[in-house]
Protein backbone atom coordinates (compact mmCIF):
# COMPACT_ATOMS: atom_id res chain seq x y z
CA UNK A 1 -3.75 26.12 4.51
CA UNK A 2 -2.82 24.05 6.95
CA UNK A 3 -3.06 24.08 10.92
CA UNK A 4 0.48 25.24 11.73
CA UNK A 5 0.09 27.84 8.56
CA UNK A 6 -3.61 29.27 9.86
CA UNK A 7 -2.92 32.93 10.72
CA UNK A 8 -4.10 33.54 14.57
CA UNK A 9 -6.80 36.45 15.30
CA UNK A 10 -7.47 37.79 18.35
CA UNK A 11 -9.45 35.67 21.49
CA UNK A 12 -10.63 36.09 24.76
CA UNK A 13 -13.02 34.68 26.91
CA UNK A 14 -14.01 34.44 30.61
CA UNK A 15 -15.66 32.32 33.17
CA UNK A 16 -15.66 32.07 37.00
CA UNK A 17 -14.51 28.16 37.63
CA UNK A 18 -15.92 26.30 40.40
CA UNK A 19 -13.24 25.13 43.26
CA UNK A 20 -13.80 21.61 43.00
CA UNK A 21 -12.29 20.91 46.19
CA UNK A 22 -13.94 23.85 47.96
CA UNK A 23 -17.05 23.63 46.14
CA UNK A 24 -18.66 23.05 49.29
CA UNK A 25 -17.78 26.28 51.00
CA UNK A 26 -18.76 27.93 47.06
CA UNK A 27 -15.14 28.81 46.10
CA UNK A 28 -15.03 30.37 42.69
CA UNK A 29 -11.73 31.64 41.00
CA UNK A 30 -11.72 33.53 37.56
CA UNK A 31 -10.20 31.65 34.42
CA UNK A 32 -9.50 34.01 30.94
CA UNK A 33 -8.37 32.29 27.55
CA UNK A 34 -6.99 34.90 25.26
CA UNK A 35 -4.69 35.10 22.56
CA UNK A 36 -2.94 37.80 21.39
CA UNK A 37 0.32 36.70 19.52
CA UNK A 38 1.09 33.56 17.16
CA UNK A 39 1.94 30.74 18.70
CA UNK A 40 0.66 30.72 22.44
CA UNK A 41 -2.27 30.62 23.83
CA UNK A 42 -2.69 32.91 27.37
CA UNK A 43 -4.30 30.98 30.01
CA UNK A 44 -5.33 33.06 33.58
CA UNK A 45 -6.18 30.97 36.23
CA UNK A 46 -7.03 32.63 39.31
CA UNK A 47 -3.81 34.99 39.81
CA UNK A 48 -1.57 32.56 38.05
CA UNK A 49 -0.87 33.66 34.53
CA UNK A 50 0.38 30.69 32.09
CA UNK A 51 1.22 30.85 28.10
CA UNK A 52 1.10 27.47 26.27
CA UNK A 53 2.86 26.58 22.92
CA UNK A 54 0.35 26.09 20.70
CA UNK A 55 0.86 22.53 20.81
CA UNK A 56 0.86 21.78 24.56
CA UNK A 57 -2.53 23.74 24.60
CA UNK A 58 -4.14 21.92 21.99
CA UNK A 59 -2.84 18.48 24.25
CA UNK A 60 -4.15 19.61 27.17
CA UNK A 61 -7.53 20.61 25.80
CA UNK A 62 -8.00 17.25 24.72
CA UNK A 63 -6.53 15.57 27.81
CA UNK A 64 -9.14 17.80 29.43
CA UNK A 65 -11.89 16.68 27.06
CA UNK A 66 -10.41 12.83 28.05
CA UNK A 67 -10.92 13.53 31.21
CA UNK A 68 -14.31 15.05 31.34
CA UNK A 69 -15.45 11.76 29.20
CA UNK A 70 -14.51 9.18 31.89
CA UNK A 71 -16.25 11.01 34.96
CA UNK A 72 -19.37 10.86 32.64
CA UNK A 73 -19.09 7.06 32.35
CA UNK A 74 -18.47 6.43 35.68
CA UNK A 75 -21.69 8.74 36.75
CA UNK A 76 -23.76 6.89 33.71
CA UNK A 77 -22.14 3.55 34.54
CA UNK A 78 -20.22 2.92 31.28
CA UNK A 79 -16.39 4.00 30.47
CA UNK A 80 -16.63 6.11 26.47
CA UNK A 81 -13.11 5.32 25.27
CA UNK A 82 -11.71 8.80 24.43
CA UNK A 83 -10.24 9.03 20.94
CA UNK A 84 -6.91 7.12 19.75
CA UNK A 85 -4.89 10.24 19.25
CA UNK A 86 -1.01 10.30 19.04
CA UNK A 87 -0.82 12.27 22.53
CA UNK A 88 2.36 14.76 23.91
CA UNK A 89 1.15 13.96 27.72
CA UNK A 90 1.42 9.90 28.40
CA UNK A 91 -2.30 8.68 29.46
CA UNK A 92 -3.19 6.10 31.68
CA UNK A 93 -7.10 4.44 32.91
CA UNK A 94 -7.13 2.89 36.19
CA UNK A 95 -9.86 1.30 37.73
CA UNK A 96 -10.66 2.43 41.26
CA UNK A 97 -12.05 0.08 43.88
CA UNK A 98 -14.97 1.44 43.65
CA UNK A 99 -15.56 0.28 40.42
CA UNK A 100 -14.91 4.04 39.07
CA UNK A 101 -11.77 4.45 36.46
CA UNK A 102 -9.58 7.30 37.02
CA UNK A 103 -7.94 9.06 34.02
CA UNK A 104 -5.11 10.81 34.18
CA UNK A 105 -2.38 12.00 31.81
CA UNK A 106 1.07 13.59 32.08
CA UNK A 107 3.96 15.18 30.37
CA UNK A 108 7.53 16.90 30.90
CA UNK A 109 7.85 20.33 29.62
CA UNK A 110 10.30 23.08 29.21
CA UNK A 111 8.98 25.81 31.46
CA UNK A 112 10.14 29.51 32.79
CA UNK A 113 8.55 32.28 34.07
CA UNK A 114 9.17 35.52 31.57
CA UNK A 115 9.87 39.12 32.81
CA UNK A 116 5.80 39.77 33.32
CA UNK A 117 5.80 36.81 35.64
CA UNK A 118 4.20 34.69 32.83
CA UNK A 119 4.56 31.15 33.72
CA UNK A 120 5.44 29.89 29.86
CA UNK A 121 5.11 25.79 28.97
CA UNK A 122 6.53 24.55 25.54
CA UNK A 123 7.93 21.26 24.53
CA UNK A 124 11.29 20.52 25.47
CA UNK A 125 13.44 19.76 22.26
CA UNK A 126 16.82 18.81 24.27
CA UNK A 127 17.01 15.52 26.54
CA UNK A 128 18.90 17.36 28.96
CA UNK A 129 16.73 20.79 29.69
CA UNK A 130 15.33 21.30 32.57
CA UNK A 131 11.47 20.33 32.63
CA UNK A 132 8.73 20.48 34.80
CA UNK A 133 5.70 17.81 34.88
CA UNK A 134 2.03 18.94 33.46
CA UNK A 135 -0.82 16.69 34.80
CA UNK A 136 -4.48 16.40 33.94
CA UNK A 137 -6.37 13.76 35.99
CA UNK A 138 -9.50 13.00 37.28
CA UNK A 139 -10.67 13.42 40.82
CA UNK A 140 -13.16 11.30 42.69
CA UNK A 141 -16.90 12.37 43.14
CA UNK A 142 -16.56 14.15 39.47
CA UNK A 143 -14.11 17.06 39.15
CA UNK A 144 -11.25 17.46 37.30
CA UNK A 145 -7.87 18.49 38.32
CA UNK A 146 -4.87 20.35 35.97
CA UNK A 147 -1.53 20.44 37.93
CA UNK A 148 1.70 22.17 37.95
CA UNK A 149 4.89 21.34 39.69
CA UNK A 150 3.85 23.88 42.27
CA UNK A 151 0.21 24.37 42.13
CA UNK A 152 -2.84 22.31 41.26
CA UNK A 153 -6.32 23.88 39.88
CA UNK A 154 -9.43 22.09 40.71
CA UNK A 155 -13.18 22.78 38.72
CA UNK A 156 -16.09 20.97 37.60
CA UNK A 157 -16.69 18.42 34.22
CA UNK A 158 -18.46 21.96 32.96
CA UNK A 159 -15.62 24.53 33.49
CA UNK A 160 -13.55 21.45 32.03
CA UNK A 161 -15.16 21.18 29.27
CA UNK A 162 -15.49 24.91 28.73
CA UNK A 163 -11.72 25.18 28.79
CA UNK A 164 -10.84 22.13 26.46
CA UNK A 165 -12.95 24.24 24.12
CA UNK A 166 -11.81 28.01 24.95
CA UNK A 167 -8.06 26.82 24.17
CA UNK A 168 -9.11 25.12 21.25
CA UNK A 169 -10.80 28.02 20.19
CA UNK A 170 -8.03 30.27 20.53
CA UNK A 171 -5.70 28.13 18.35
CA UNK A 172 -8.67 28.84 15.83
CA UNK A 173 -9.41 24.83 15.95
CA UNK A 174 -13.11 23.76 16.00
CA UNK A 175 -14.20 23.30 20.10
CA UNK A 176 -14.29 19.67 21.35
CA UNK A 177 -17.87 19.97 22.21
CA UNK A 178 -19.93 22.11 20.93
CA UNK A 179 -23.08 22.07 22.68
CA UNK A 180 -21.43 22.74 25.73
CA UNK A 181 -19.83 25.89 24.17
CA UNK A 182 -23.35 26.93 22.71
CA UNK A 183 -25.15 26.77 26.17
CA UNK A 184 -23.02 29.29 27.52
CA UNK A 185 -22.71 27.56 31.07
């Protein structure tokens, strides 16, 4: 059976997320992974409520994943070269003057809001709909940054990683890391 063919069950999971860029005053906001029908995965972050094609989640999790391995270079003083995967979102490395390399990736999407106020993201499979960009990107001093045409989300290489695997997990796909899914942090 293949990956498009696997038949979905039922996932949640939970985790208060770290503001990265009000970390200093503590700023937490809840994020919940769930999935409940075939073919999206439900992402809640903070009051926002998204739904991903299966697809642009399983992207996103690894641009997340991508992301997550450059800060680690940079703070152990090497650059990992994330996977050669064919990719939805377009990724770029830049080296910062500091010496650092920045990561970040993005894509154009079909998006809408639904009737429950569900922010939905597929692919877009027309040239000329209407589509809205999706970027993942890192953020200086180690955080990691996903953001929407109207609102960014900011949280720690640890809530990063956690999500990269919760979506993966809900598309029944083996986590990116699994020691960091095991530790329960």
């Amino acid at each position: 059976m293949s990956k498009t063919e696997m038949k979905q069950t039922p996932f949640f999971a939970e985790r208060k997320f770290v503001c990265w860029r009000g970390r200093e005053d503590d700023e937490m906001y809840p994020c919940q992974v769930a999935r409940q029908e075939d073919d999206y995965v439900s992402l809640n972050l903070d009051i926002m409520p998204f739904r991903f094609a299966d697809a642009v989640a399983e992207d996103i999790a690894h641009c997340l994943y991508d992301a997550v391995l450059i800060t680690v270079g940079n703070l152990a003083g090497f650059v990992p070269t994330p996977a050669g995967r064919d990719s939805i979102l377009e990724r770029r490395y830049r080296k910062r003057i500091s010496g650092e390399w920045s990561y970040y990736a993005d894509g154009k999407f079909n998006c809408h809001e639904t009737e429950d106020e569900a922010y939905v993201v597929e692919l877009a499979t027309e040239e000329n709909e209407k589509t809205e960009k999706i970027s993942v990107y890192t953020i200086e001093e180690g955080g990691i940054e996903l953001v929407f045409d109207f609102m960014g989300y900011s949280f720690s290489m640890r809530d990063a990683v956690w999500l990269a695997n919760a979506l993966m997990e809900a598309m029944g796909i083996e986590p990116l890391d699994h020691l960091e899914t095991m530790s329960g942090l």
